[in-house]
C-alpha atoms as a PDB file:
ATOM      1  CA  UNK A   1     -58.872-118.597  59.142  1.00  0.00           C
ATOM      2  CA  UNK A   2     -55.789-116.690  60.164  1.00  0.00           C
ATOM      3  CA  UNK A   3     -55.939-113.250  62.228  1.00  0.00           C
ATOM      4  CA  UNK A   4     -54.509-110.426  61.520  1.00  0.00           C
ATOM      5  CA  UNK A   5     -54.061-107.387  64.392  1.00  0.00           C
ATOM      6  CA  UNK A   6     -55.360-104.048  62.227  1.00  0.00           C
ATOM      7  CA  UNK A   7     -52.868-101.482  64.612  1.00  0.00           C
ATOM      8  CA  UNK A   8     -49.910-100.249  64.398  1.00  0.00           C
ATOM      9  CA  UNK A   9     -49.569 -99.762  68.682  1.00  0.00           C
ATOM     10  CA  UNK A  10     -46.409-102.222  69.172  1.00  0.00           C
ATOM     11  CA  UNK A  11     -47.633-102.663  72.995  1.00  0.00           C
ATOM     12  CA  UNK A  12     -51.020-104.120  71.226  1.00  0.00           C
ATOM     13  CA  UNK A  13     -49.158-106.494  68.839  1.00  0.00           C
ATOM     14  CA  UNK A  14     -46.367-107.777  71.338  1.00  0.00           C
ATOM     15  CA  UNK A  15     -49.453-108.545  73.630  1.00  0.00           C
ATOM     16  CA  UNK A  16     -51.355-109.972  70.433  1.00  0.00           C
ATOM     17  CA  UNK A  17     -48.660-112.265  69.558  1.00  0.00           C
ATOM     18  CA  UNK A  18     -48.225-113.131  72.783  1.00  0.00           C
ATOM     19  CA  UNK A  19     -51.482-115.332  73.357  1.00  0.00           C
ATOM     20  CA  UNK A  20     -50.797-117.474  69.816  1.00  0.00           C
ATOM     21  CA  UNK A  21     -53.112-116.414  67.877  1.00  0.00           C
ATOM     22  CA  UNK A  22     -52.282-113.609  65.324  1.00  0.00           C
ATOM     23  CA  UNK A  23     -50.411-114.159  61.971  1.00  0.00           C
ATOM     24  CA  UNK A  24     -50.121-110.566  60.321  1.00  0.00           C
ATOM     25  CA  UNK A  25     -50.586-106.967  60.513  1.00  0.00           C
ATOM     26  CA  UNK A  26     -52.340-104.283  58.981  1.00  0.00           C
ATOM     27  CA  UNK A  27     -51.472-100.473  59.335  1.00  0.00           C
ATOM     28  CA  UNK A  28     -52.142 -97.426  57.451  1.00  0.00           C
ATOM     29  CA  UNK A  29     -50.287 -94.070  57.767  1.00  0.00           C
ATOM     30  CA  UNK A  30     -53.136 -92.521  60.232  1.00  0.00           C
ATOM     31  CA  UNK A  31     -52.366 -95.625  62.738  1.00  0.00           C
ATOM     32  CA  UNK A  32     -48.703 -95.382  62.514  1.00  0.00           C
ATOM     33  CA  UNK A  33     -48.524 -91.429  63.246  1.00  0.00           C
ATOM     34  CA  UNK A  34     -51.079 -92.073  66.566  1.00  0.00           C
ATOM     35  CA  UNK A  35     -48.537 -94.788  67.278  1.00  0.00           C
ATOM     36  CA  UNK A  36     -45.916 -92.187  67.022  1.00  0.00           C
ATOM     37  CA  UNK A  37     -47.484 -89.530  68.554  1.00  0.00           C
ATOM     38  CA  UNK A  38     -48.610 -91.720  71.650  1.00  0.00           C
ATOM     39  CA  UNK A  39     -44.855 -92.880  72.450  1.00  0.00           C
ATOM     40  CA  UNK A  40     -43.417 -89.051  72.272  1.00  0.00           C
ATOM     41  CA  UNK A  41     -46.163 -88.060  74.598  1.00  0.00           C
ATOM     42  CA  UNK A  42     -44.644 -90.538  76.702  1.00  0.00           C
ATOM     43  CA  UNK A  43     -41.407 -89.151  76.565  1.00  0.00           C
ATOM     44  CA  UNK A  44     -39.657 -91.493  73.989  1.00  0.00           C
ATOM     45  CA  UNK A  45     -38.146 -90.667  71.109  1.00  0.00           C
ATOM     46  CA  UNK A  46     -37.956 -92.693  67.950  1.00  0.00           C
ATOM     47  CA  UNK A  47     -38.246 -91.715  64.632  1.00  0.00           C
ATOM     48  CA  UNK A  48     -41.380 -93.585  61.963  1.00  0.00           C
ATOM     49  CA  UNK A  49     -38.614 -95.448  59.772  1.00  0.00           C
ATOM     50  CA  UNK A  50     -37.243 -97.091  63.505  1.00  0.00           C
ATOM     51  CA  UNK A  51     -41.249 -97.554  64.168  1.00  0.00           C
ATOM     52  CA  UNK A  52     -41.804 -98.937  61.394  1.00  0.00           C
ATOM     53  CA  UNK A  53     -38.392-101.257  62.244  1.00  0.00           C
ATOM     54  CA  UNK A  54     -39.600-102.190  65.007  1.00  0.00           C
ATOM     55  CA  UNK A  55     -43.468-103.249  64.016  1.00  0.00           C
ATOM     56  CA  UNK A  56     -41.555-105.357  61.236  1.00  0.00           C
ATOM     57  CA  UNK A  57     -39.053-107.234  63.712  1.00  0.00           C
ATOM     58  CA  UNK A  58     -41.542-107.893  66.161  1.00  0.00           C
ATOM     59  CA  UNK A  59     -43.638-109.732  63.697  1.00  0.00           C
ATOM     60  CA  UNK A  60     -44.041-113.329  62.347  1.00  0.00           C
ATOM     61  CA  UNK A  61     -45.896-112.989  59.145  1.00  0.00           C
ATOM     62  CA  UNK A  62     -47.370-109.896  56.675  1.00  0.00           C
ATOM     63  CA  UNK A  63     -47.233-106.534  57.446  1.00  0.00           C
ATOM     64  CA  UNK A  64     -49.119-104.343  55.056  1.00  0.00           C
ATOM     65  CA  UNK A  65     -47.691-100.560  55.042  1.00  0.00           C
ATOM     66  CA  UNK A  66     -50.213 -98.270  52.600  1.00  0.00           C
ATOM     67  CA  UNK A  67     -48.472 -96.094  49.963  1.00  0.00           C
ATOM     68  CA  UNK A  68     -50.164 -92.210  50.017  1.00  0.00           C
ATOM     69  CA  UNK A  69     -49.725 -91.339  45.933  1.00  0.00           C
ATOM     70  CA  UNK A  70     -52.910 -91.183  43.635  1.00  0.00           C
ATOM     71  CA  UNK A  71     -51.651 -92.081  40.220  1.00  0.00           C
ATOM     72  CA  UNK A  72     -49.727 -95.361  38.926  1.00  0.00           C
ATOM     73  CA  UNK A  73     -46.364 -94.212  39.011  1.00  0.00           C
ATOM     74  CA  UNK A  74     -46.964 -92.051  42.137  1.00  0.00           C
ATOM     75  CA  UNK A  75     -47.998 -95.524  43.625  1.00  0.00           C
ATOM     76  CA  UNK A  76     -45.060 -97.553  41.883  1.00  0.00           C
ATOM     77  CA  UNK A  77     -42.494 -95.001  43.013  1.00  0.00           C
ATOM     78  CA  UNK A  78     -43.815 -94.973  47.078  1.00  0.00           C
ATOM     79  CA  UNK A  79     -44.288 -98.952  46.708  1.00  0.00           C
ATOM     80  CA  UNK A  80     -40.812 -99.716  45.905  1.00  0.00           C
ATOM     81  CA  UNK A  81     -39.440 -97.278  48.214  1.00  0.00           C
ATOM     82  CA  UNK A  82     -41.521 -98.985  51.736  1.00  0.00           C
ATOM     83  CA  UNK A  83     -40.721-101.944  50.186  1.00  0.00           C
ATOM     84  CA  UNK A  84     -36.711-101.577  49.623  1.00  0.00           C
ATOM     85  CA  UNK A  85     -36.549 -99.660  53.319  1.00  0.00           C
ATOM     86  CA  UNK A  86     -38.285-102.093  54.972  1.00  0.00           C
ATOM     87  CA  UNK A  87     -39.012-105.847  53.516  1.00  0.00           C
ATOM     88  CA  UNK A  88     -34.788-106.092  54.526  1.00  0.00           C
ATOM     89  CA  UNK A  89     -35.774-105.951  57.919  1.00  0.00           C
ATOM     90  CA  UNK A  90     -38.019-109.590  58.595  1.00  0.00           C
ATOM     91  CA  UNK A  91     -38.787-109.752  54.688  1.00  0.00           C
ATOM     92  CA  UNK A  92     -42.568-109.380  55.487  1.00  0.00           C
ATOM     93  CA  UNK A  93     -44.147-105.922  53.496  1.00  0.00           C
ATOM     94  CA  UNK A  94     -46.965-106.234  51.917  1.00  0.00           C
ATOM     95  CA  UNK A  95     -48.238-102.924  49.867  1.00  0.00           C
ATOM     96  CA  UNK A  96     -51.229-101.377  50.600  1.00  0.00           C
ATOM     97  CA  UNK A  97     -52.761 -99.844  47.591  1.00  0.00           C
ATOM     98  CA  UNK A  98     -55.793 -98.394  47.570  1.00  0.00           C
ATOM     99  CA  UNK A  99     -58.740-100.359  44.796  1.00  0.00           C
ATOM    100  CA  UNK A 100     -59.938 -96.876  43.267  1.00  0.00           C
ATOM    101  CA  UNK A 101     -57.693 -94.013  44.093  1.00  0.00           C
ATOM    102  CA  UNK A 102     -60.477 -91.349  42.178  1.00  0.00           C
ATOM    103  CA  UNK A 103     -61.831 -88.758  44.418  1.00  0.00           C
ATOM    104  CA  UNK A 104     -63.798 -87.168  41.447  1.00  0.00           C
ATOM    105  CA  UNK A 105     -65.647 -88.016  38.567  1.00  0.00           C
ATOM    106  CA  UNK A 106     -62.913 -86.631  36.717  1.00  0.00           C
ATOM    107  CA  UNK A 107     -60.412 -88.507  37.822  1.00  0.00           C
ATOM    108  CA  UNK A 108     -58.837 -92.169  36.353  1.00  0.00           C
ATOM    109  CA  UNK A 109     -60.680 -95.019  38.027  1.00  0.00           C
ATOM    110  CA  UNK A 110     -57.898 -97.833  37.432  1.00  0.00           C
ATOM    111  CA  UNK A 111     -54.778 -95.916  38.769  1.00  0.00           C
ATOM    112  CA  UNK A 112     -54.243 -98.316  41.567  1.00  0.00           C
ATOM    113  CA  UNK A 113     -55.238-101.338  39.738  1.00  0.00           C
ATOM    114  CA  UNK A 114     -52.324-100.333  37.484  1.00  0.00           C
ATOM    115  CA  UNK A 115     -50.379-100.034  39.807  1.00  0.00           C
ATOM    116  CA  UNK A 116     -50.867-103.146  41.293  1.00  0.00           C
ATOM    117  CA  UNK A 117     -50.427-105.064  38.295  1.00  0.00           C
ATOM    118  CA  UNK A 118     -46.775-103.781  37.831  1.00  0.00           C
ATOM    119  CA  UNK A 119     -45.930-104.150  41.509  1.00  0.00           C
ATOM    120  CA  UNK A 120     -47.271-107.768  41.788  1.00  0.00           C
ATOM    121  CA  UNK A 121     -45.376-108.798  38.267  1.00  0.00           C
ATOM    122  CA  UNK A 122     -41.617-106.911  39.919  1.00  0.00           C
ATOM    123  CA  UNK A 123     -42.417-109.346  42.759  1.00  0.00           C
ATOM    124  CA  UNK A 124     -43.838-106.482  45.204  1.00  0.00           C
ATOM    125  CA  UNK A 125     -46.939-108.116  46.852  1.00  0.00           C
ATOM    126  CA  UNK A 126     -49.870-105.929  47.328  1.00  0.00           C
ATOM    127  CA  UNK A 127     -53.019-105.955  49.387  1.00  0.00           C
ATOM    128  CA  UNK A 128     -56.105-104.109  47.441  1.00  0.00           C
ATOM    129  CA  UNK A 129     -57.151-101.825  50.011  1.00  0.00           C
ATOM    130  CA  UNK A 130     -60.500 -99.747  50.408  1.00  0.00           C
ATOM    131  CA  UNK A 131     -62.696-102.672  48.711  1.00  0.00           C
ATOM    132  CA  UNK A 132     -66.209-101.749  48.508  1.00  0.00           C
ATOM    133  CA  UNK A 133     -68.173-103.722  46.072  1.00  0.00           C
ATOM    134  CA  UNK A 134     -67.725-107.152  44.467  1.00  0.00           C
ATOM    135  CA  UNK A 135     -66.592-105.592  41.094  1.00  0.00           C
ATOM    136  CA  UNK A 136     -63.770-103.767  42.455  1.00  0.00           C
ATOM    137  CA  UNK A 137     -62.209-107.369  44.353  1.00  0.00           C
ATOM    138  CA  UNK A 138     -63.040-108.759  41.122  1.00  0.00           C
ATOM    139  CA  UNK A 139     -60.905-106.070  39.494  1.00  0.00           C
ATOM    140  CA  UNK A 140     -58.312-106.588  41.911  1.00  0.00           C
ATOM    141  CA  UNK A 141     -58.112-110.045  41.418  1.00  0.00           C
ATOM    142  CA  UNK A 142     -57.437-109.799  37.949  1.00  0.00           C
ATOM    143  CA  UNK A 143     -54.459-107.467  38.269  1.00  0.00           C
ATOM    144  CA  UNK A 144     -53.065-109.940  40.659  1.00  0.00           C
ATOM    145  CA  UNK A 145     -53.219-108.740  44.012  1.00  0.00           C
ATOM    146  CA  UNK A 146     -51.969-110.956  46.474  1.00  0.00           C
ATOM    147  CA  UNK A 147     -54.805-109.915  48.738  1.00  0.00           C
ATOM    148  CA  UNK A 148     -57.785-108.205  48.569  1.00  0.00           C
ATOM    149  CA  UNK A 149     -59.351-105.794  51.807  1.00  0.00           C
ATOM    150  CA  UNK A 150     -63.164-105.529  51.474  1.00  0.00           C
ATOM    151  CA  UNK A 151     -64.327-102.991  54.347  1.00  0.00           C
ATOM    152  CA  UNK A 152     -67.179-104.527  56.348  1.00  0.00           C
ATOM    153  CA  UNK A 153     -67.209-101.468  59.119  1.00  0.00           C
ATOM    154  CA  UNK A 154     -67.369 -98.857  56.281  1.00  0.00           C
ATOM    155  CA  UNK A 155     -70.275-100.659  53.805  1.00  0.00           C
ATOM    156  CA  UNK A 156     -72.444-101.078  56.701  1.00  0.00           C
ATOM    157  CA  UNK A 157     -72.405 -97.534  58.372  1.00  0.00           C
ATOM    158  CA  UNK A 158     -72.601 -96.904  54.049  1.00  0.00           C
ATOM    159  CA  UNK A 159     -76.055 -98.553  54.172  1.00  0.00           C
ATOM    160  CA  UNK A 160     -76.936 -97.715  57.492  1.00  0.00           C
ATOM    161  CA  UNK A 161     -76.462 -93.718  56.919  1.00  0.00           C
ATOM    162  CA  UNK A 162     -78.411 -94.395  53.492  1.00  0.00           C
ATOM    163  CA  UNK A 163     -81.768 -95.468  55.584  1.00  0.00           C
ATOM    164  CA  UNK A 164     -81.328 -92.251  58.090  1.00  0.00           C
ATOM    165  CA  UNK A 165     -80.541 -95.230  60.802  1.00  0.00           C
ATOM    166  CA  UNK A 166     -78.894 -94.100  64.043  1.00  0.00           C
ATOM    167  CA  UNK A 167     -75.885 -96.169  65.216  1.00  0.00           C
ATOM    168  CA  UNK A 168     -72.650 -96.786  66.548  1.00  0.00           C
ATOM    169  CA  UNK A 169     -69.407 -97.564  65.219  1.00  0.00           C
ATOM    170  CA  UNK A 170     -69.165-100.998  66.951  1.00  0.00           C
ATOM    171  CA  UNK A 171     -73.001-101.570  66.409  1.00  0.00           C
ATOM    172  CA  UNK A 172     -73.753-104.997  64.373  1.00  0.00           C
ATOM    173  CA  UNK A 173     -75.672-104.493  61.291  1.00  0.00           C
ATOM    174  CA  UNK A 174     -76.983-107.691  59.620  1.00  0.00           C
ATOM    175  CA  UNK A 175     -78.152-108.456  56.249  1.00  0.00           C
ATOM    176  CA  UNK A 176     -81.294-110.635  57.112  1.00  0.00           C
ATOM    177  CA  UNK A 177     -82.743-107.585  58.936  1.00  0.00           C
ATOM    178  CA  UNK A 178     -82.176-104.942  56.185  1.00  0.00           C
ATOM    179  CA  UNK A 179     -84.192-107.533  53.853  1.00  0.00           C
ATOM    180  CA  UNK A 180     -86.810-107.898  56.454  1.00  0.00           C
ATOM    181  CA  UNK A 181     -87.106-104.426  56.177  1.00  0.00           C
ATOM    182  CA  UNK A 182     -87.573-103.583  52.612  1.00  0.00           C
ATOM    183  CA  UNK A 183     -89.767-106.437  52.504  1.00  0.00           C
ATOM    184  CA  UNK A 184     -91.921-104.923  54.769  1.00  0.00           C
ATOM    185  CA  UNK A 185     -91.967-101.628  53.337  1.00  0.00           C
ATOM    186  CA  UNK A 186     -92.707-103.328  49.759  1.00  0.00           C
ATOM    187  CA  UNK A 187     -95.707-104.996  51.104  1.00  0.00           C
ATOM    188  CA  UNK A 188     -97.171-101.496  52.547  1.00  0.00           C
ATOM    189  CA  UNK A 189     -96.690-100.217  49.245  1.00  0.00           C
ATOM    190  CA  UNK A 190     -98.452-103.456  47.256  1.00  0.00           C
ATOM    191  CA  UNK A 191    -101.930-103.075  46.012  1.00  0.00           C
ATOM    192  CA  UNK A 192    -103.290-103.870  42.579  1.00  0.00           C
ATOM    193  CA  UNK A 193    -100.732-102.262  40.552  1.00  0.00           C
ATOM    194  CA  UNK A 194     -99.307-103.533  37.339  1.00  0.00           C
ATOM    195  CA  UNK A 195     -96.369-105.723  37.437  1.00  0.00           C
ATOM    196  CA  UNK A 196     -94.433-102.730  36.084  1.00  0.00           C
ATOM    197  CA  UNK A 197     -95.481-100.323  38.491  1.00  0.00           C
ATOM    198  CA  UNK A 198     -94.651-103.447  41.469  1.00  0.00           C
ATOM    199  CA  UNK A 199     -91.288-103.401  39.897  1.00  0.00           C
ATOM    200  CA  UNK A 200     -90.858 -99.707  39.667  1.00  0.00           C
ATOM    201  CA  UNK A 201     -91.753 -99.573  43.138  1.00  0.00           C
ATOM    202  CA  UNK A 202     -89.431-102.653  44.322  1.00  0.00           C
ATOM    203  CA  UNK A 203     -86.514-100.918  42.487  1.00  0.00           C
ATOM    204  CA  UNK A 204     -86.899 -97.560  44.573  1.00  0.00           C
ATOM    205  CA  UNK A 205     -87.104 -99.337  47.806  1.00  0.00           C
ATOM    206  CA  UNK A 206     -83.683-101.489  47.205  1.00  0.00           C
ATOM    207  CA  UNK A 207     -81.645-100.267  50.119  1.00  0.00           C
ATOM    208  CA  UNK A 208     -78.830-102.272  49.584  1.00  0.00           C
ATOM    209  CA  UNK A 209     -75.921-100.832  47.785  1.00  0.00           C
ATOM    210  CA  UNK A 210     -76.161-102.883  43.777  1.00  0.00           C
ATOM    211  CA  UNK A 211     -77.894-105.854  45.626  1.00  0.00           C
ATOM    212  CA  UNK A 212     -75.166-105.495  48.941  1.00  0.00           C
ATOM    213  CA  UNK A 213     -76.786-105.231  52.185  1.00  0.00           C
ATOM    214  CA  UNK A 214     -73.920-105.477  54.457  1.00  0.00           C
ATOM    215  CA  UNK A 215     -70.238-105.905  55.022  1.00  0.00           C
ATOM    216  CA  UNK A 216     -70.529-109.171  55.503  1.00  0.00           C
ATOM    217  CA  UNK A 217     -72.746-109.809  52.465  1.00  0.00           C
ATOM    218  CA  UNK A 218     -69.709-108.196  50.665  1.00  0.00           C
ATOM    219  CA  UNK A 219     -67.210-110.746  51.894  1.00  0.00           C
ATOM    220  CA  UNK A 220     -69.637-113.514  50.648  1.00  0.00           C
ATOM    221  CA  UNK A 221     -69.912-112.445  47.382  1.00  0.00           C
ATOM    222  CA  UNK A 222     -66.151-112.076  46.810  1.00  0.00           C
ATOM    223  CA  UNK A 223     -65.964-115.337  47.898  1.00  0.00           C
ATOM    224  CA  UNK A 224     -68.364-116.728  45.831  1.00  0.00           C
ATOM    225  CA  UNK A 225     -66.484-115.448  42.937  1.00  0.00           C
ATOM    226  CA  UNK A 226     -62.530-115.988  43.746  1.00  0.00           C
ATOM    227  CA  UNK A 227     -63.724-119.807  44.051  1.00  0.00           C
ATOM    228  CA  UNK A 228     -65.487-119.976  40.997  1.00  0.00           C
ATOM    229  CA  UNK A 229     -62.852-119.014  39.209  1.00  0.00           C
ATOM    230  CA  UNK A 230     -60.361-119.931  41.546  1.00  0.00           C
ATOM    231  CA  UNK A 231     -58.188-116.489  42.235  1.00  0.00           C
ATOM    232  CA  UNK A 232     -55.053-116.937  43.990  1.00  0.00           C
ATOM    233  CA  UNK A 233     -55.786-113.759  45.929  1.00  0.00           C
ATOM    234  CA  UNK A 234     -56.347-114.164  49.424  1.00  0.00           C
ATOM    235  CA  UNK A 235     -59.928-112.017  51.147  1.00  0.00           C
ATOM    236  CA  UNK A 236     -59.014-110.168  54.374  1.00  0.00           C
ATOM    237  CA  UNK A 237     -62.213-109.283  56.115  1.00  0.00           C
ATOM    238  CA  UNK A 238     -61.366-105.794  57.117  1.00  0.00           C
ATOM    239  CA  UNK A 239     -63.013-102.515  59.059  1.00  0.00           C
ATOM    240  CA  UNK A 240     -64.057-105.225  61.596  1.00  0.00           C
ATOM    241  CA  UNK A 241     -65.931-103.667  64.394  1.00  0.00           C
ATOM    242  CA  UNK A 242     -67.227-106.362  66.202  1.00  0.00           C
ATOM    243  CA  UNK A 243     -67.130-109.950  67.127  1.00  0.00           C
ATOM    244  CA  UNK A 244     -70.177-111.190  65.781  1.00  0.00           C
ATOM    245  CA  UNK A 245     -68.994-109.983  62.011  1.00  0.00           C
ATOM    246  CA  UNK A 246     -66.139-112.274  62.950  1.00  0.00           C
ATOM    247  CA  UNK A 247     -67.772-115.056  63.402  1.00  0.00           C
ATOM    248  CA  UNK A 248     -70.025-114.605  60.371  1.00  0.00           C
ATOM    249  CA  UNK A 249     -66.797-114.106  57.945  1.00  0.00           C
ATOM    250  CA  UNK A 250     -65.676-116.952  59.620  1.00  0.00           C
ATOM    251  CA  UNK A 251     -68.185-119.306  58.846  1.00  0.00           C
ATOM    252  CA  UNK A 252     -68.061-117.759  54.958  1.00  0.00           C
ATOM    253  CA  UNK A 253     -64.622-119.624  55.191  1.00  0.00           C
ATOM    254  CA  UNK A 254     -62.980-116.186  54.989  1.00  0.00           C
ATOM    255  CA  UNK A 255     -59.254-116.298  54.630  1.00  0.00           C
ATOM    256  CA  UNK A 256     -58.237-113.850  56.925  1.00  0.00           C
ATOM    257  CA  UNK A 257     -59.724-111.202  59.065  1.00  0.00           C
ATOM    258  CA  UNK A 258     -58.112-108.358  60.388  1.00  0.00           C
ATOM    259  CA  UNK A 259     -59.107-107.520  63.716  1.00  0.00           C
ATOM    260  CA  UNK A 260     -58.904-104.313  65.930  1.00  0.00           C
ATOM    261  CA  UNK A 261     -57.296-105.377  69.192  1.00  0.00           C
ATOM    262  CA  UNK A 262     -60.404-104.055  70.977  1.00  0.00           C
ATOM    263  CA  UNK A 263     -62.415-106.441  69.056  1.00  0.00           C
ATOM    264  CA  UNK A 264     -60.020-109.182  69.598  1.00  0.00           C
ATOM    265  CA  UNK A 265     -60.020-109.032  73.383  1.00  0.00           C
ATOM    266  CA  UNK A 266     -64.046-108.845  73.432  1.00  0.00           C
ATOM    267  CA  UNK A 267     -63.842-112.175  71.337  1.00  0.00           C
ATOM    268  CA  UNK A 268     -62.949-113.981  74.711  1.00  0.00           C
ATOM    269  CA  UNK A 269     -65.294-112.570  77.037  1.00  0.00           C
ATOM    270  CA  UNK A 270     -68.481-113.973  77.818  1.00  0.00           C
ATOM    271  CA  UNK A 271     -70.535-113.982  81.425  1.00  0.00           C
ATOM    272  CA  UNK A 272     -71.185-117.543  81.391  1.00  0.00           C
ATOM    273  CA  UNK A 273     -67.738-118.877  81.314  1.00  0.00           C
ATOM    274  CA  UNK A 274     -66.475-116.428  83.501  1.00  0.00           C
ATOM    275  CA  UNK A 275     -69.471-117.662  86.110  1.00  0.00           C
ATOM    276  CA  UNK A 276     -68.377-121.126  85.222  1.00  0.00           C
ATOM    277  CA  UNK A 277     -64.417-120.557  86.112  1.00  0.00           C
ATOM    278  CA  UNK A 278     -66.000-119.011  89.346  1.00  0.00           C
ATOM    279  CA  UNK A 279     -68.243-121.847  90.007  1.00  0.00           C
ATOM    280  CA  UNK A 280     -65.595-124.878  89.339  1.00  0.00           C
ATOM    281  CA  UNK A 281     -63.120-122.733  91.509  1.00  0.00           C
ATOM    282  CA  UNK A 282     -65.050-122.831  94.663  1.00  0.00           C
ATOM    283  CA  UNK A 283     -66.058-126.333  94.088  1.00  0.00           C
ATOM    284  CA  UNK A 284     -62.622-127.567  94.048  1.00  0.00           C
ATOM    285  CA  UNK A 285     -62.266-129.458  97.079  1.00  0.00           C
ATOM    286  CA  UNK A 286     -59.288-129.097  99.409  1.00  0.00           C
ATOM    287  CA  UNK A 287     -57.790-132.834  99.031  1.00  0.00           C
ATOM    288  CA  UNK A 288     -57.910-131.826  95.265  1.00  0.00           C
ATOM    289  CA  UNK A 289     -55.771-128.836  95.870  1.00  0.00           C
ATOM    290  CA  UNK A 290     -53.304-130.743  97.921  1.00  0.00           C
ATOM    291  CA  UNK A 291     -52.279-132.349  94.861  1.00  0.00           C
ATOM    292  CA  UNK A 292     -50.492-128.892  93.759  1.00  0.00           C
ATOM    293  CA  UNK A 293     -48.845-128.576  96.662  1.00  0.00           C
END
């Protein structure tokens, strides 16, 4: 699986990069500006086309920079313009389009799936951002997209909000105990009704969102499909908020996940080893330490 750093903070990616183990970037406009913002606090100047420059040079694989527009040619026209400014630099942009770009009923529901098809057949490769249900990767996959971004973080608190649950942005949410859960309400509601009424009653209860119970669930079922028709476009698990979704997109054989540095750095800890490293240091006995002398 490779790992991608989802920042645009050039401290966090030189540090990233630093220990081996990250192979892209993701950024969006909001991350780049707090970027920004956050060095001209400090006193520096530098302009968001030299930021950009920089968060380019400074790194060895994609970097996906998200266009702003809301219709096809809005999308086309901001596309080619990142993409001319800035592939030049490391020849490394990847466009950021967004899946749906409706924000009412009223609005055209395949805007950025245009888009994407023209972009990906001038050679522009895109990454099918805001993913929330298996339809829309499918979608995506279809118009080409050279990767698709289904949002783990944003489906769960989705589901979570739906059920009037309390929680945390970086609180796990798991798909075994949101069945567990409806099963358990089903069963309170069973008694001798009619299979009709048992299915009436099963089909109000469903508290996933079309069958989805969680971000990872998501992931799983894009999966499922890309390799049974094998798609070309490459999943990146992303609106990560914790390890342990990490580890389960992992295991789904995930291609990439794109990882908060917070997350990243919370990866690596765990009290046992750091008892361990604490335990074999004071056992190490002096004639053994002579030898580094």
């Amino acid at each position: 699986m490779k790992i991608f750093i989802d920042t645009a903070d050039l401290d966090e990616i030189k540090e990233a990069y630093s220990w081996g183990i990250v192979d892209g970037v993701t950024t969006n406009p909001s991350l780049i500006k707090k970027a920004v913002d956050k060095l001209k606090d400090s006193g520096k100047s530098i302009t968001m086309e030299d930021y950009i420059n920089e968060i380019c040079l400074a790194v060895n694989g994609p970097v996906s920079l998200e266009v702003k527009g809301t219709k096809a040619d809005e999308i086309i026209k901001e596309a080619e313009i990142l993409y001319e400014k800035f592939n030049p630099v490391n020849n490394n942009v990847v466009i950021k389009v967004p899946v749906n770009t409706a924000m009412s009923e009223q609005d055209n529901n395949f805007e950025g799936i245009k888009a994407i098809k023209w972009l990906e057949g001038g050679g522009i490769p895109t990454n099918a951002t805001l993913v929330m249900s298996p339809g829309q990767a499918l979608m995506a996959a279809k118009a080409g997209a050279s990767y698709v971004s289904p949002f783990l973080g944003r489906v769960d608190d989705y589901i979570r909000t739906k059920m009037g649950i309390d929680f945390g942005k970086g609180d796990y949410h798991g798909t075994s105990v949101m069945k567990r859960i409806e099963a358990a309400e089903s069963m309170k509601l069973m008694g001798g009704e009619s299979h009709a009424e048992m299915y009436r009653i099963l089909q109000d209860l469903e508290i996933g969102d079309e069958g989805i119970y969680s971000g990872v669930e998501l992931t799983e079922s894009i999966i499922k499909i890309y390799r049974a028709y094998d798609f070309k476009t490459e999943i990146i698990a992303a609106s990560v908020r914790n390890a342990r979704q990490v580890r389960e997109v992992a295991e789904l054989g995930v291609d990439i996940a794109t990882i908060p540095f917070n997350v990243i750095k919370k990866m690596m800890v765990h009290y046992k080893t750091m008892e361990g490293m604490l335990k074999f240091t004071a056992d190490v006995v002096p004639e053994y330490r002579a030898l580094f002398d």
